[in-house]
C-alpha atoms as a PDB file:
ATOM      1  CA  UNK A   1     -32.545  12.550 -12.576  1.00  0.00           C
ATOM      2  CA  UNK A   2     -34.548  11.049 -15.187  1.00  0.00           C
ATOM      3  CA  UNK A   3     -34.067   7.296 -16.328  1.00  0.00           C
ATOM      4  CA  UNK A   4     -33.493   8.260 -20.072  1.00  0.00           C
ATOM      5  CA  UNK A   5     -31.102  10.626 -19.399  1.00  0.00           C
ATOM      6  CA  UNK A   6     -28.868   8.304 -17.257  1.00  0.00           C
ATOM      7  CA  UNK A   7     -27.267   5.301 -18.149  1.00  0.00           C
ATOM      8  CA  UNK A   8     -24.800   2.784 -17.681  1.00  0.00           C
ATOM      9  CA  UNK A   9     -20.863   3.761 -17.413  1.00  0.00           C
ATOM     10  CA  UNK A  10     -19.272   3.564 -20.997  1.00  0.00           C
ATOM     11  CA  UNK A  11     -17.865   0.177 -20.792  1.00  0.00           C
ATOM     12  CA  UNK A  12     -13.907  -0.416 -22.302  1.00  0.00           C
ATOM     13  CA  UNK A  13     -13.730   2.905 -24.300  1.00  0.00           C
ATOM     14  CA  UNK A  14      -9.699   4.009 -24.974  1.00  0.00           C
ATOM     15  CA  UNK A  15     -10.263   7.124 -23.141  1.00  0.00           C
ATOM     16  CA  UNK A  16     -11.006   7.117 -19.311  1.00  0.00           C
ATOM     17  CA  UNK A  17     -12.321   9.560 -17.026  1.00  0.00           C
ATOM     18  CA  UNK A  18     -10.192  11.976 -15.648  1.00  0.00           C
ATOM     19  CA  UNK A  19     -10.483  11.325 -11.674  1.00  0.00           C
ATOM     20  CA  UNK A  20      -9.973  14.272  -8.996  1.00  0.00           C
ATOM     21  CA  UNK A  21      -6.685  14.967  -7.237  1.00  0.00           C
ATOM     22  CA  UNK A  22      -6.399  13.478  -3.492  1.00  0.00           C
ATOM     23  CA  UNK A  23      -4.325  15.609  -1.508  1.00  0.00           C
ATOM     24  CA  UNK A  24      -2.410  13.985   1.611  1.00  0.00           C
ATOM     25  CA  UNK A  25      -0.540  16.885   2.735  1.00  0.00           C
ATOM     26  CA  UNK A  26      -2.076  20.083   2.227  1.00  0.00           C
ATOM     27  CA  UNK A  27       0.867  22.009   3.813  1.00  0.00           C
ATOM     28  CA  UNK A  28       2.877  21.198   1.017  1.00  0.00           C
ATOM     29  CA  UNK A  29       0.344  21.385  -1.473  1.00  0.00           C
ATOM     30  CA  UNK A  30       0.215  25.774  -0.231  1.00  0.00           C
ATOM     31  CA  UNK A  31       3.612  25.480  -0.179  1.00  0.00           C
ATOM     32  CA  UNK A  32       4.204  24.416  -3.455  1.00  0.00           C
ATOM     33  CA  UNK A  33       1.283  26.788  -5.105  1.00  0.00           C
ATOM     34  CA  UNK A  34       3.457  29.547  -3.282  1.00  0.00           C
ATOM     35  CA  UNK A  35       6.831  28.371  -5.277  1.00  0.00           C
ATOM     36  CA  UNK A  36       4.470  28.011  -8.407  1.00  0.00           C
ATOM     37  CA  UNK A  37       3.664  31.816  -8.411  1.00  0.00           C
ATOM     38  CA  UNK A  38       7.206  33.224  -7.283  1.00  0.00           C
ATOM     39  CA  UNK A  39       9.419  34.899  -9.991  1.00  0.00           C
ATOM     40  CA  UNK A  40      11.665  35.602  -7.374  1.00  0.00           C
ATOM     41  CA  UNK A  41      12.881  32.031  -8.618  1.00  0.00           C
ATOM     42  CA  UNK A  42      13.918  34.149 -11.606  1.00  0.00           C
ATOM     43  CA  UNK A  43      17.206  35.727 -12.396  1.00  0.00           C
ATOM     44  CA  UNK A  44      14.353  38.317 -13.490  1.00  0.00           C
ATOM     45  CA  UNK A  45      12.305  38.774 -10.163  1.00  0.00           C
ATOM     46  CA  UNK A  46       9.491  38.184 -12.873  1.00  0.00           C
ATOM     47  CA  UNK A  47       8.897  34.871 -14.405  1.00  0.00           C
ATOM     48  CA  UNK A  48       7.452  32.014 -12.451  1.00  0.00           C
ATOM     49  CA  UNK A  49       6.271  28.656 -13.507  1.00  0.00           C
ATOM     50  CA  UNK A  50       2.796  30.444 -13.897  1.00  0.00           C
ATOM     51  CA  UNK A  51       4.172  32.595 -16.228  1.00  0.00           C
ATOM     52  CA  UNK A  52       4.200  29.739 -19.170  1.00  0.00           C
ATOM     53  CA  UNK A  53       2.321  27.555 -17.849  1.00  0.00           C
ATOM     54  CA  UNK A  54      -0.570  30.435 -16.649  1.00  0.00           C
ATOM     55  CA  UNK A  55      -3.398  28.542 -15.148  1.00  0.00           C
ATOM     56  CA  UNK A  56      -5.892  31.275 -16.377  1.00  0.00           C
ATOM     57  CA  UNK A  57      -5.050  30.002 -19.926  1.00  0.00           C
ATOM     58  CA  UNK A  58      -5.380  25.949 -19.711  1.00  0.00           C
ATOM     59  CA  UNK A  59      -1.865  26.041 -17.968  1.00  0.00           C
ATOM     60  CA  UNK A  60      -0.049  27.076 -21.116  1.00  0.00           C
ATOM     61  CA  UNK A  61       0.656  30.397 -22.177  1.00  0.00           C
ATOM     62  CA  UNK A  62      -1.055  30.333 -25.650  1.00  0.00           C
ATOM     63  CA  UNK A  63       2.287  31.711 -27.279  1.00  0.00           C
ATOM     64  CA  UNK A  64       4.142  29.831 -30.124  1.00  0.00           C
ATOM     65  CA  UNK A  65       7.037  29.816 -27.896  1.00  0.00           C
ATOM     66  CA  UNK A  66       7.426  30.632 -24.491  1.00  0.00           C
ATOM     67  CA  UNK A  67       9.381  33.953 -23.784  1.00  0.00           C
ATOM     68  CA  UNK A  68      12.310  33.503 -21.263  1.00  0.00           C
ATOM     69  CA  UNK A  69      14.707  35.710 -19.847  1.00  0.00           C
ATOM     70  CA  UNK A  70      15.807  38.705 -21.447  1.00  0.00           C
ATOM     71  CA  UNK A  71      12.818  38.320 -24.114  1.00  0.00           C
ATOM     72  CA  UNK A  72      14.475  35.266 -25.176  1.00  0.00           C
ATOM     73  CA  UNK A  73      12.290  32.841 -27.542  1.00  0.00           C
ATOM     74  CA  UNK A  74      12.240  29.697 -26.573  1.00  0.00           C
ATOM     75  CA  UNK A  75      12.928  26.726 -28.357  1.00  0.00           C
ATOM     76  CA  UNK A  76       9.407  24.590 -28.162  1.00  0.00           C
ATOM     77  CA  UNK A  77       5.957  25.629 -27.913  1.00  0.00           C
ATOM     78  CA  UNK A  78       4.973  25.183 -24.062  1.00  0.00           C
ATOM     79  CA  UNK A  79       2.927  22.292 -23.112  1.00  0.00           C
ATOM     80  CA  UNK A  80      -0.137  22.394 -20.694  1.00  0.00           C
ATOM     81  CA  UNK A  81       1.071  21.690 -16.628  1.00  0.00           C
ATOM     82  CA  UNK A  82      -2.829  20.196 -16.683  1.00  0.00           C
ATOM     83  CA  UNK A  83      -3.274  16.765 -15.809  1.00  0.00           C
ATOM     84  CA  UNK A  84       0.307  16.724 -16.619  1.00  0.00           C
ATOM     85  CA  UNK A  85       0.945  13.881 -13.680  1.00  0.00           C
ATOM     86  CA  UNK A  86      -0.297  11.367 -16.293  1.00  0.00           C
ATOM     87  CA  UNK A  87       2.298  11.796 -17.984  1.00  0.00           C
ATOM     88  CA  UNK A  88       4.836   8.886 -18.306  1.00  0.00           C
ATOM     89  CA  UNK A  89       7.445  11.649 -18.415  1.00  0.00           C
ATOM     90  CA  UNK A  90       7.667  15.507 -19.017  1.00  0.00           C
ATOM     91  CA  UNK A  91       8.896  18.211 -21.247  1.00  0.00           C
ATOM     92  CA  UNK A  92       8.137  17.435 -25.026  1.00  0.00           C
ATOM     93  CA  UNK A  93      11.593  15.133 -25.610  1.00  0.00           C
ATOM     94  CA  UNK A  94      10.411  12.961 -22.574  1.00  0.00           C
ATOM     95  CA  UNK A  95      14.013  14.302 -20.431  1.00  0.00           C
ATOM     96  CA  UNK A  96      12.979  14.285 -17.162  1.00  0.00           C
ATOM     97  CA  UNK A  97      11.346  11.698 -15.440  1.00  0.00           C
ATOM     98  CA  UNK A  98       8.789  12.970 -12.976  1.00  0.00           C
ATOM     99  CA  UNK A  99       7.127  16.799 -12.579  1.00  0.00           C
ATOM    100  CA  UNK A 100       9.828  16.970  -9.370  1.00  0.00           C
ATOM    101  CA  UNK A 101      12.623  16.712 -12.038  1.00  0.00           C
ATOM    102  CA  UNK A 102      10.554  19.021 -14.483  1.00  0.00           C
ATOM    103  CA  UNK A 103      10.263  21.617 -11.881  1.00  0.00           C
ATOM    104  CA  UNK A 104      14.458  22.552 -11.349  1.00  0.00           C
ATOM    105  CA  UNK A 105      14.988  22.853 -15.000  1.00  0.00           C
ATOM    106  CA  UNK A 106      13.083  26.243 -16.249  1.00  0.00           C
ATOM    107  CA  UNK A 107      14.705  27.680 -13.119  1.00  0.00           C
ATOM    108  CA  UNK A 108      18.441  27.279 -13.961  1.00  0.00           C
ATOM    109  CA  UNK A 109      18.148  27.335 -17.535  1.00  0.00           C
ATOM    110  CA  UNK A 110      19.510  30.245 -19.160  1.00  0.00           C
ATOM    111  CA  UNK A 111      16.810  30.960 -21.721  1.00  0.00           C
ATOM    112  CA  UNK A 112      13.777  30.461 -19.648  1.00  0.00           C
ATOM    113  CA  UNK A 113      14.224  31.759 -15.593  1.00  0.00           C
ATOM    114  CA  UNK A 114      17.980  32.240 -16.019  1.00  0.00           C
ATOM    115  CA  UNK A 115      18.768  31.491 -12.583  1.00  0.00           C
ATOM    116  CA  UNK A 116      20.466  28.163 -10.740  1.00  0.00           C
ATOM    117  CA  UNK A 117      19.333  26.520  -7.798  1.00  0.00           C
ATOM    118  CA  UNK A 118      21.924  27.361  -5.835  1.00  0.00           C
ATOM    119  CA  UNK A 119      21.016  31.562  -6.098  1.00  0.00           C
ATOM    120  CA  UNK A 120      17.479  30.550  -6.085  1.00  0.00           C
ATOM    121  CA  UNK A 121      17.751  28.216  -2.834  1.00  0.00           C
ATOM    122  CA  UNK A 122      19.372  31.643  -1.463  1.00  0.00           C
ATOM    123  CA  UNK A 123      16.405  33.648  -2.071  1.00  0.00           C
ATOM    124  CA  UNK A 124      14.123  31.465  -0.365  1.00  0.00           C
ATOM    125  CA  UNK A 125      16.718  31.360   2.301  1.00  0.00           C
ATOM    126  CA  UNK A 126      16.266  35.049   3.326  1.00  0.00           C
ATOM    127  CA  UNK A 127      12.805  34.955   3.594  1.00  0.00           C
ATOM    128  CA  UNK A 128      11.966  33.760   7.224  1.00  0.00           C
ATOM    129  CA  UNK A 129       8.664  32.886   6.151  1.00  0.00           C
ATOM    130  CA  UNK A 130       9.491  29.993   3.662  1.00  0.00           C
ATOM    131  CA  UNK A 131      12.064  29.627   5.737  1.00  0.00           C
ATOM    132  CA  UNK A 132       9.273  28.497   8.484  1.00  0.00           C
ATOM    133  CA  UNK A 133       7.248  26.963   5.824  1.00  0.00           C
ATOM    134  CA  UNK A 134       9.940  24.564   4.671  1.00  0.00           C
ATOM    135  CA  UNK A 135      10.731  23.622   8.529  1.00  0.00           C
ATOM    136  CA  UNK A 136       6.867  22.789   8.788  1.00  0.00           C
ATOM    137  CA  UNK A 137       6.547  20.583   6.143  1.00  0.00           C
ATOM    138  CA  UNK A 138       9.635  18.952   5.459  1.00  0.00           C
ATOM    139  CA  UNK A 139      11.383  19.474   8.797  1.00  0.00           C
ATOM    140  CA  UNK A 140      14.616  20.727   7.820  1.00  0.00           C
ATOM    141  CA  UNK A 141      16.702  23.462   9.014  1.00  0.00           C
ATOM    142  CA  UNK A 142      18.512  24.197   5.271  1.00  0.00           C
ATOM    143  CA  UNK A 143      16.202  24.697   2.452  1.00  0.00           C
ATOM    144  CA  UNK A 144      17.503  22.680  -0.719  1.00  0.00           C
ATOM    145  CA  UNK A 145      16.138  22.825  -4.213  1.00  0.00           C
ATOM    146  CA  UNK A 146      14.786  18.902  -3.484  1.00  0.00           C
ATOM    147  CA  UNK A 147      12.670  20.153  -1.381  1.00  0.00           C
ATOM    148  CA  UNK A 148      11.689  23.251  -3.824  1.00  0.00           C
ATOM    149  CA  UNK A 149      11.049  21.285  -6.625  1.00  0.00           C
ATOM    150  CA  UNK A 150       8.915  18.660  -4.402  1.00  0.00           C
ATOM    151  CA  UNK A 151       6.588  20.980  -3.452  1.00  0.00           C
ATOM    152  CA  UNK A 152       6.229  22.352  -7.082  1.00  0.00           C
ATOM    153  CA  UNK A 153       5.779  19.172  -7.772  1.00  0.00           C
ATOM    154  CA  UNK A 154       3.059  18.156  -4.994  1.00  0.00           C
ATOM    155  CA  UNK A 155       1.139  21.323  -5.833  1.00  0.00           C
ATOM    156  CA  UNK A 156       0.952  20.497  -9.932  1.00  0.00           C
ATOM    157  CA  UNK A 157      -0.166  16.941  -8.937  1.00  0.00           C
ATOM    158  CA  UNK A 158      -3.635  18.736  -7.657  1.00  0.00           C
ATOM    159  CA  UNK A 159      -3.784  20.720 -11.591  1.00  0.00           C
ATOM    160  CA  UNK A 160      -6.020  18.024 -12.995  1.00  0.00           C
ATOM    161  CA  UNK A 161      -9.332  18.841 -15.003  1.00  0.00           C
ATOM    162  CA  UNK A 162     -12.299  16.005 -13.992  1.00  0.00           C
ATOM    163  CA  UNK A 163     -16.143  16.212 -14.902  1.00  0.00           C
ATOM    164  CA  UNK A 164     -15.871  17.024 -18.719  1.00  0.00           C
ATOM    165  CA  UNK A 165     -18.765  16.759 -19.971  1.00  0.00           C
ATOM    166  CA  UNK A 166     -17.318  13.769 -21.803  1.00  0.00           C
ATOM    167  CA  UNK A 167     -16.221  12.152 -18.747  1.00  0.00           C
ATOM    168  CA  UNK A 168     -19.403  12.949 -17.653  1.00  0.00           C
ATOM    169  CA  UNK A 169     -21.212  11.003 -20.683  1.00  0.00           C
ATOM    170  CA  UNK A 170     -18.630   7.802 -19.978  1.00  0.00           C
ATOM    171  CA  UNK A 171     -19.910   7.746 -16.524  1.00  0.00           C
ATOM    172  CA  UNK A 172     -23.508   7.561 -17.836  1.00  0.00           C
ATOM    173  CA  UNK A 173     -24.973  10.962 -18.464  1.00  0.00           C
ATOM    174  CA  UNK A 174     -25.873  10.643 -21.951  1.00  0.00           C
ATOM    175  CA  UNK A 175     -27.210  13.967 -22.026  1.00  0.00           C
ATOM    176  CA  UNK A 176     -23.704  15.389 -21.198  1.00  0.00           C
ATOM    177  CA  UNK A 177     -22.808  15.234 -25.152  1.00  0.00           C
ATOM    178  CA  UNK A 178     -24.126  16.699 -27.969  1.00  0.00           C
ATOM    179  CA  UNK A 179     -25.285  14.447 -31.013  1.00  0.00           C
ATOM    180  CA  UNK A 180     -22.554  16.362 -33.273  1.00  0.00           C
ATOM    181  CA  UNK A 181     -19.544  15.149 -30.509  1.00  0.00           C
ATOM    182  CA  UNK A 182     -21.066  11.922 -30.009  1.00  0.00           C
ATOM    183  CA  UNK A 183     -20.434  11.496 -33.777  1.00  0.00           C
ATOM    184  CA  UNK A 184     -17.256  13.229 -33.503  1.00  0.00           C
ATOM    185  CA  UNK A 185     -16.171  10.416 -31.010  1.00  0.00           C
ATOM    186  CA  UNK A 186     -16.872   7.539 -33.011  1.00  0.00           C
ATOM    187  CA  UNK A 187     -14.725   9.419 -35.807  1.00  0.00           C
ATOM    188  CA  UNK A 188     -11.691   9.952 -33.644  1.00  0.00           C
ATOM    189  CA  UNK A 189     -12.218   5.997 -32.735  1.00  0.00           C
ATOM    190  CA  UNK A 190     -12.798   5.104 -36.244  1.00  0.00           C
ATOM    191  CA  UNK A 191     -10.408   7.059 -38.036  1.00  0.00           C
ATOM    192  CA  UNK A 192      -7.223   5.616 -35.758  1.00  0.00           C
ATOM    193  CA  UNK A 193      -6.662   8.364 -33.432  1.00  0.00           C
ATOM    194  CA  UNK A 194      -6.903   6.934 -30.456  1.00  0.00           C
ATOM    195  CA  UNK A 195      -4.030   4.363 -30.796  1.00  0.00           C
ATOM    196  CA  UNK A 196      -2.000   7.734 -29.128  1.00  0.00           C
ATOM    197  CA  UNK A 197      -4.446   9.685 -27.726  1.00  0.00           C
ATOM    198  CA  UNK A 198      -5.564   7.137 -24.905  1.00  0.00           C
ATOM    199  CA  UNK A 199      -6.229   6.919 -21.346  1.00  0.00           C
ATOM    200  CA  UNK A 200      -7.162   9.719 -19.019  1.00  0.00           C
ATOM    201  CA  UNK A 201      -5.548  12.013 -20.529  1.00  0.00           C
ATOM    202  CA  UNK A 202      -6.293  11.302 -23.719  1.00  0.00           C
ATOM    203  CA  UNK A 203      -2.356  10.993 -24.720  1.00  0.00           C
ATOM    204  CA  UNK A 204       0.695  11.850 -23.131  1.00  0.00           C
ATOM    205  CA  UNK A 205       1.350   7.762 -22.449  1.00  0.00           C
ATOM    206  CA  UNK A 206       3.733   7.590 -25.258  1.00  0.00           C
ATOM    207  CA  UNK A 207       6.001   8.980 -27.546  1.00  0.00           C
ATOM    208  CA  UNK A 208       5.354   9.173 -31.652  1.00  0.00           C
ATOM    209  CA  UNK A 209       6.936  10.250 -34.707  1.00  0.00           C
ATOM    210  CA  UNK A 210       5.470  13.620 -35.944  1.00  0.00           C
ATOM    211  CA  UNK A 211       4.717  12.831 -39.619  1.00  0.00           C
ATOM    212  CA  UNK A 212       3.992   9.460 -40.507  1.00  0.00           C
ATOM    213  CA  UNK A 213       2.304   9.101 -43.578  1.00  0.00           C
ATOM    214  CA  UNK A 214       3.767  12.701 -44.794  1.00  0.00           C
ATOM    215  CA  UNK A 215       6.400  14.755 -43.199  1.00  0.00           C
ATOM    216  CA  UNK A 216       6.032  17.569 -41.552  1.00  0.00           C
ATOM    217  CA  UNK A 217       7.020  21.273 -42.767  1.00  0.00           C
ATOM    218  CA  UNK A 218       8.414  23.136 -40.272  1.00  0.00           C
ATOM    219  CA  UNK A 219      11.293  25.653 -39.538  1.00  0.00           C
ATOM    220  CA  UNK A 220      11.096  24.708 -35.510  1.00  0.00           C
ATOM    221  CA  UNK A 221      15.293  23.108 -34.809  1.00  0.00           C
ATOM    222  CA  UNK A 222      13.759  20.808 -32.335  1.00  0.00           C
ATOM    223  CA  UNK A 223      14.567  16.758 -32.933  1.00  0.00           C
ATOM    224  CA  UNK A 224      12.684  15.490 -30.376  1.00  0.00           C
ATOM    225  CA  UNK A 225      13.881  12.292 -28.708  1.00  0.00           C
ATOM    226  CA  UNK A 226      16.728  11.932 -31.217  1.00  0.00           C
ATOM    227  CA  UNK A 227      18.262  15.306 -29.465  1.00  0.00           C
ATOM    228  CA  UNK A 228      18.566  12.780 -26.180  1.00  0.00           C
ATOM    229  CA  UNK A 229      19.226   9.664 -28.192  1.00  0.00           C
ATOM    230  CA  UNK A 230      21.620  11.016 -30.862  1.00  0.00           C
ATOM    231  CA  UNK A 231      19.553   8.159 -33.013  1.00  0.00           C
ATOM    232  CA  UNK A 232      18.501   9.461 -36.295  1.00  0.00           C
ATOM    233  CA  UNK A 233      15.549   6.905 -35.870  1.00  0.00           C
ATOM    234  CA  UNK A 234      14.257   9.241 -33.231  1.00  0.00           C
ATOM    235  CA  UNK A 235      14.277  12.162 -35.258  1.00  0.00           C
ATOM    236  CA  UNK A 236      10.669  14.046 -34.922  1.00  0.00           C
ATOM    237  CA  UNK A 237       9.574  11.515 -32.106  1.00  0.00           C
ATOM    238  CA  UNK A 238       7.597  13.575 -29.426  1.00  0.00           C
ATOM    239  CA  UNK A 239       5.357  13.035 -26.410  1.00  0.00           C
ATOM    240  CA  UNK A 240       2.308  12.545 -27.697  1.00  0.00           C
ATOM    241  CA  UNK A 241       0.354  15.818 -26.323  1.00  0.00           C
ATOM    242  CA  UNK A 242      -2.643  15.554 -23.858  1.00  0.00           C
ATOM    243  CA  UNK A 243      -6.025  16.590 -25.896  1.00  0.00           C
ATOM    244  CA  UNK A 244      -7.553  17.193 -22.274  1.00  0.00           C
ATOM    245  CA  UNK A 245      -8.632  21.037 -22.566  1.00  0.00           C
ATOM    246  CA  UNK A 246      -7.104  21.209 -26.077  1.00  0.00           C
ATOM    247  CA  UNK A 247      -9.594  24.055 -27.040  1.00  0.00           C
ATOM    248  CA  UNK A 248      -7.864  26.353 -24.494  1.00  0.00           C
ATOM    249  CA  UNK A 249      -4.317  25.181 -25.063  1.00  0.00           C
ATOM    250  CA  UNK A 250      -3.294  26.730 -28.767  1.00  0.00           C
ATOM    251  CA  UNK A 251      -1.358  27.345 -30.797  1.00  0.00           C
ATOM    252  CA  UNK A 252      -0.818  23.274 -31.499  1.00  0.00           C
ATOM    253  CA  UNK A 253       1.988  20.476 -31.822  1.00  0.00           C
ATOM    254  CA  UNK A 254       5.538  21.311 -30.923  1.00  0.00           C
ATOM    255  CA  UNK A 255       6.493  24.539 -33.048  1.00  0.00           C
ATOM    256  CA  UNK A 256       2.893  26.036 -32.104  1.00  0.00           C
ATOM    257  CA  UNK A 257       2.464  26.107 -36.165  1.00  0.00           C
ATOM    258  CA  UNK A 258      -1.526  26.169 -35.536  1.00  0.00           C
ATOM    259  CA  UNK A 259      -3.925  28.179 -34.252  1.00  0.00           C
ATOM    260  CA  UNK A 260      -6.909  26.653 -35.564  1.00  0.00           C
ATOM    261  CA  UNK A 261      -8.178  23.513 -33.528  1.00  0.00           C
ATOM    262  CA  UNK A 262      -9.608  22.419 -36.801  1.00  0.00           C
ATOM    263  CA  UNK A 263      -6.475  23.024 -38.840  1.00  0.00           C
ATOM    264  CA  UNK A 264      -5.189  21.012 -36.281  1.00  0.00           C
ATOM    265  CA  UNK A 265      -7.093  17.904 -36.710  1.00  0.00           C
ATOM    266  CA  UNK A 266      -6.821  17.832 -40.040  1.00  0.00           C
ATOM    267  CA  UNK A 267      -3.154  17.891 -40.030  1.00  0.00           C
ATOM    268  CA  UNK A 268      -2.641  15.133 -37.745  1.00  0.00           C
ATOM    269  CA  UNK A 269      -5.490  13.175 -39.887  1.00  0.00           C
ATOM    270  CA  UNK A 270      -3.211  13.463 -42.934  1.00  0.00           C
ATOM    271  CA  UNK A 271      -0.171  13.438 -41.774  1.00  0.00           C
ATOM    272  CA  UNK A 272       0.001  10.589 -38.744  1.00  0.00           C
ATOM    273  CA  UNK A 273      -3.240   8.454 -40.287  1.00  0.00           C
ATOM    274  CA  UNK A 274      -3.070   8.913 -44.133  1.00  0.00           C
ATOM    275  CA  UNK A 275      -7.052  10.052 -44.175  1.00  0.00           C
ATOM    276  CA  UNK A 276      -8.090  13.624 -45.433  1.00  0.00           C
ATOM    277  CA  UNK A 277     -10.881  14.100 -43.571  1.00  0.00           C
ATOM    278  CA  UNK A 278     -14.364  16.316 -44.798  1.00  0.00           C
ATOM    279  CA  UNK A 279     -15.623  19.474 -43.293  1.00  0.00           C
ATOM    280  CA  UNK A 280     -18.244  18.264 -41.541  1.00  0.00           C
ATOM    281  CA  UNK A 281     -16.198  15.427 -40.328  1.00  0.00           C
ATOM    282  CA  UNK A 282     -13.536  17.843 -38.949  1.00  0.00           C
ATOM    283  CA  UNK A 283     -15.894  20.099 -37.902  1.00  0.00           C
ATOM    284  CA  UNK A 284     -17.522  16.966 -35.469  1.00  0.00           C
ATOM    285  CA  UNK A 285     -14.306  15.548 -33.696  1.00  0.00           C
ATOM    286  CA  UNK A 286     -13.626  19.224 -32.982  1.00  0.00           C
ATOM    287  CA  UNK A 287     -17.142  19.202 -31.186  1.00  0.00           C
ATOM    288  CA  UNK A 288     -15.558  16.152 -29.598  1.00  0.00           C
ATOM    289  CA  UNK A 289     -12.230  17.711 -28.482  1.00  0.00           C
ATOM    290  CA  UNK A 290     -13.816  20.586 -27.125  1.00  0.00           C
ATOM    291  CA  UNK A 291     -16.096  18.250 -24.647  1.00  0.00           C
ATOM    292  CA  UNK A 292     -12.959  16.949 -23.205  1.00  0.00           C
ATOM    293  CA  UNK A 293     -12.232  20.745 -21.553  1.00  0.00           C
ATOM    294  CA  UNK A 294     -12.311  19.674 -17.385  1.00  0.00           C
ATOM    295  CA  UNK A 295     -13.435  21.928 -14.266  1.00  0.00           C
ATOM    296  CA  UNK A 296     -10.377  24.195 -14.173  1.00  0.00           C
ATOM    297  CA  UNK A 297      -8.154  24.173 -11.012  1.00  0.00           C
ATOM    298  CA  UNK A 298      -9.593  26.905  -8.579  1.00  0.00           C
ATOM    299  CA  UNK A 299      -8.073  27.992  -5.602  1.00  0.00           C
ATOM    300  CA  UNK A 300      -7.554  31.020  -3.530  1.00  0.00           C
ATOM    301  CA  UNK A 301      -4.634  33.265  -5.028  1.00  0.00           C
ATOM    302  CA  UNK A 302      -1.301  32.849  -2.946  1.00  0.00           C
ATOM    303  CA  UNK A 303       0.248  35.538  -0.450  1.00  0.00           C
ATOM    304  CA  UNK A 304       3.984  35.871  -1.211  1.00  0.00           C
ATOM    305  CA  UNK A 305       5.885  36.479   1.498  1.00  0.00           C
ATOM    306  CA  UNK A 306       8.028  39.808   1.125  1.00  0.00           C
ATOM    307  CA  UNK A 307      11.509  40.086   0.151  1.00  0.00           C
ATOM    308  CA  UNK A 308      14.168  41.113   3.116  1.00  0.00           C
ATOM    309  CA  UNK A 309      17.344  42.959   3.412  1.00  0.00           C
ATOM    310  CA  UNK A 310      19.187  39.931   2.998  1.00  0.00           C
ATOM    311  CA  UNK A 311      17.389  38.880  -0.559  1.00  0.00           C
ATOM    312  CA  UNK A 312      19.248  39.139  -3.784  1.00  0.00           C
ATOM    313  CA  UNK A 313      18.139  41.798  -5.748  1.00  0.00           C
ATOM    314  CA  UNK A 314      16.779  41.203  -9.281  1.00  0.00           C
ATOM    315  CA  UNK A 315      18.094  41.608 -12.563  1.00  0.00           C
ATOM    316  CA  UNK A 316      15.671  42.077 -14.684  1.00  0.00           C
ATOM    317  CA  UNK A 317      17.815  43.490 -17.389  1.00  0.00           C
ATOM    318  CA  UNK A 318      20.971  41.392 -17.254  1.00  0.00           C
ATOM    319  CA  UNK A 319      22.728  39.432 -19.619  1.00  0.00           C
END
């Protein structure tokens, strides 16, 4: 550890580092990894959480649109479950207020798992296992779909992405970014991009309308906010998006319109700050965005336990 190499943390920068999970209850941390992976929590017997939000793939599934039940397309591009605890609220539109009130509605909405709680609280009912599991850890006789979407909950609390190498450099490793991000950095600073994209998670503190200076194109219904509100003044107004492990989480911004990480960035430059940036400018905070991709959540692949008798079938090909 040389003395060059090393030095002092990065003093009152807008974007802090991204610290590891603390687990208190690691029962219900398994627990919840188990409910994660299970499309038996499908009308299906095939999607699970994992499914669009795949942890091999920066917790999104990299698809404009998710695909629900029945090959449905869904309405909004998929954000990433990463580091998604920072959030001051989830799903795009900001409508539920915690990752525990995220996590029961995919199941019992039609166009993604196509199930309800009550069928899926049955499934888990007639599998002694969880049935064991849930009497462990919560110490109740009668599973509920509180304690479901708790544990879902619990387990995507632990889904966070420390020791970028750009939280590395803001601890002190100045060797931990390249010249080209370093730049890249003082550009995204410079330029006005981090009055949204702050904290540790580099956004997903506040919500913004999508096309300030110039509005934006696109044949994606969604209204944002104003769908909640009914307020035209909330038209376009989404969660601003994490840019933690942005290079793995494309296609971009609500509609998943972009591919291209540096289309992306120079859409949002023109659009939200009025500045069309150059190549080589792009091409630098894209250096930058791509040091803000974390250690990746790794863990040991859960056991399901099997179906029984008494388990509702699947139907994968219903209506």
């Amino acid at each position: 550890m040389s003395v060059v190499a090393f030095a002092a943390p990065q003093k009152n920068e807008p974007i802090q580092p991204i610290e590891p999970a603390v687990v208190t209850d690691q029962a219900k941390v398994e627990l919840g990894k188990q409910l994660f992976f299970d499309p038996r929590l499908s009308k299906s017997g095939f999607i699970s959480c994992n499914s669009c939000h795949n942890l091999s793939m920066g917790g999104s599934d990299n698809l404009p649109s998710s695909i629900g039940h029945n090959w449905q397309e869904g309405p909004i591009n998929s954000p990433t479950v990463l580091n998604s605890s920072l959030n001051l609220a989830q799903f795009w539109d900001g409508r539920a207020a915690d990752l525990k009130e995220q996590a029961g509605g995919p199941i019992a909405n039609p166009m993604e798992m196509g199930f309800t709680h009550d069928l899926a609280v049955d499934v888990l009912a007639s599998i002694p296992q969880y049935v064991e599991s849930f009497k462990d850890v919560y110490k109740v006789d009668k599973i509920t779909i509180d304690e479901v979407t708790d544990a879902i909950a619990e387990f995507e609390k632990t889904l966070v992405t420390p020791n970028a190498p750009f939280d590395k450099w803001l601890k002190g490793d100045e060797a931990a970014l390249s010249a080209d991000a370093k730049a890249g950095y003082k550009l995204f600073k410079d330029v006005g991009c981090t009055a949204c994209h702050n904290g540790p998670a580099a956004g997903g503190n506040s919500f913004q309308k999508m096309g300030v200076i110039e509005a934006y194109e696109t044949k994606n219904p969604a209204e944002g906010v104003a769908g909640l509100t009914g307020d035209d003044l909330d038209r376009f107004k989404f969660k601003v998006p994490t840019l933690r492990n942005v290079e793995l989480t494309y296609p971009y911004f609500h509609d998943g319109a972009y591919w291209n990480l540096e289309e992306a960035v120079d859409v949002m430059a023109r659009l939200q700050l009025g500045r069309k940036l150059e190549k080589e400018e792009i091409a630098q905070i894209t250096v930058f965005l791509k040091s803000l991709t974390g250690e990746q959540p790794s863990f040991a692949m859960p056991i399901l336990p099997p179906s029984t008798a008494a388990t509702p079938r699947p139907a994968p090909f219903a209506k």
